[in-house]
Protein backbone atom coordinates (compact mmCIF):
# COMPACT_ATOMS: atom_id res chain seq x y z
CA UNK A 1 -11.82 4.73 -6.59
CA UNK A 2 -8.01 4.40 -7.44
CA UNK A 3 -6.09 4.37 -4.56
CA UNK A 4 -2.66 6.19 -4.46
CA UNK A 5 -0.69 3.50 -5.68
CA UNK A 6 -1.76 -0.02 -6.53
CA UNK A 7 1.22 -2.70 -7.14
CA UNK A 8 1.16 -6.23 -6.47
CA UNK A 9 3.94 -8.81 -7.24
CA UNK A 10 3.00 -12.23 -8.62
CA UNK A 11 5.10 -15.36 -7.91
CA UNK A 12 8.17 -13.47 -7.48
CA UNK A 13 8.81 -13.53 -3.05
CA UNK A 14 6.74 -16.41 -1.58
CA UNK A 15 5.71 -13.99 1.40
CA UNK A 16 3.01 -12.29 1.27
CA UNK A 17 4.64 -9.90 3.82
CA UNK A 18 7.24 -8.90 0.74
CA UNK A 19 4.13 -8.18 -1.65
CA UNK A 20 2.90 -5.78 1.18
CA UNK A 21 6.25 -3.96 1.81
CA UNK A 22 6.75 -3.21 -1.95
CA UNK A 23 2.94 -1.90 -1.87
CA UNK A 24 4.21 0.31 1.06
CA UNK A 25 7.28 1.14 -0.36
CA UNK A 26 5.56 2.65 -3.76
CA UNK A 27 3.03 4.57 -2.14
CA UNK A 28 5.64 6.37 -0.44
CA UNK A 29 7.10 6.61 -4.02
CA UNK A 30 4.53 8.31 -5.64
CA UNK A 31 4.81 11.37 -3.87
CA UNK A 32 8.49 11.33 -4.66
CA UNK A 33 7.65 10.82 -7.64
CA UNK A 34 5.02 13.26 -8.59
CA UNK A 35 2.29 11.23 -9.58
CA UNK A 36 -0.95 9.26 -8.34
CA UNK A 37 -0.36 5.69 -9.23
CA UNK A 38 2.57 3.85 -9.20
CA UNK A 39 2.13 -0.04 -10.40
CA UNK A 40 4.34 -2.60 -10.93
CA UNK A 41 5.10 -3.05 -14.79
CA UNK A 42 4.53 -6.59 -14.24
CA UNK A 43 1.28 -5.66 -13.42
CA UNK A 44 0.74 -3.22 -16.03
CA UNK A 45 1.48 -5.80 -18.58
CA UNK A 46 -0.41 -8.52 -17.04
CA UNK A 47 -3.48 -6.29 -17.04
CA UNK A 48 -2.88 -5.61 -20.88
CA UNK A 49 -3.12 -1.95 -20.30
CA UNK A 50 -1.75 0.17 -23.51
CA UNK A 51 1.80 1.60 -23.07
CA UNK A 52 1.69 5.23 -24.14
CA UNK A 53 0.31 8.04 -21.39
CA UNK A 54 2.54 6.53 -19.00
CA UNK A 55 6.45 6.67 -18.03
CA UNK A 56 8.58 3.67 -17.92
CA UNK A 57 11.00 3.84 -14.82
CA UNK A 58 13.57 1.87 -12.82
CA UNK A 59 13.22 2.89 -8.99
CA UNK A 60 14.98 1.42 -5.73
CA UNK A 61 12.83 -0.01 -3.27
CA UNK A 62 14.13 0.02 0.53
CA UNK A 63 14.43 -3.34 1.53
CA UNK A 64 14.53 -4.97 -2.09
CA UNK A 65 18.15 -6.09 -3.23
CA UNK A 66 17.51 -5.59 -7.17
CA UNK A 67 15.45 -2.27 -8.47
CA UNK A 68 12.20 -2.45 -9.91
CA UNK A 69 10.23 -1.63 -12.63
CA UNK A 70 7.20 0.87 -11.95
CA UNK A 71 4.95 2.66 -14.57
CA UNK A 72 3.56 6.00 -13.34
CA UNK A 73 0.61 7.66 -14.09
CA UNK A 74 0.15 11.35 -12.88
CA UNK A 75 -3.75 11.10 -12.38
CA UNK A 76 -5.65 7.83 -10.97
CA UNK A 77 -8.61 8.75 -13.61
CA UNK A 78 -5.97 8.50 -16.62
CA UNK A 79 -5.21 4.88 -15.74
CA UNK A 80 -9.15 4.17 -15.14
CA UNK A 81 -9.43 5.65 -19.04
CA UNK A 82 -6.13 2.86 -19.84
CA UNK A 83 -8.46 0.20 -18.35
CA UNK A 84 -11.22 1.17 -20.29
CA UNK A 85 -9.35 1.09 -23.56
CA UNK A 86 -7.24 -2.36 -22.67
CA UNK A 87 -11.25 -3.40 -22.05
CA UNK A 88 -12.55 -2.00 -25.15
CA UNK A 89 -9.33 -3.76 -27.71
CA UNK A 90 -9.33 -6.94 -25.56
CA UNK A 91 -13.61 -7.58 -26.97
CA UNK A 92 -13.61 -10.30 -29.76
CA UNK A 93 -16.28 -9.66 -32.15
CA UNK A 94 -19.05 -11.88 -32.35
């Protein structure tokens, strides 16, 4: 199951604390922002996941000095279908 949100930020705070906050902080900022998942687009592109079916946005995050960038996806089960495609391009043929 998707949770609510899923973000994590790689190699960008060194405490762990900050990863969690942001988590918190996006969460929050899905209801705000009408949808089920809110991730990172950090993550999104580190995961290889394809770029259309999802919106691009700059948000503020309470307690962050510079904005980030977020991808949202209004239903959990459209970015499990995302994963499933990145998974399906990402096979090499034998």
């Amino acid at each position: 199951m998707v949770p609510r949100s899923f973000v994590a930020e790689r190699g960008r705070h060194n405490s762990p604390g900050d990863a969690v906050n942001v988590a918190a902080r996006l969460q929050d900022m899905s209801k705000e922002l009408e949808c089920e998942v809110v991730i990172s687009d950090e993550v999104y592109q580190t995961a290889g996941l394809p770029h259309e079916g999802v919106q691009l946005k700059e948000i503020t995050v309470r307690g962050r000095a510079a904005p980030i960038v977020v991808r949202t996806v209004l239903k959990a089960e459209n970015l499990a279908r995302l994963f499933e495609r990145a998974k399906a391009n990402s096979v090499a043929p034998a």
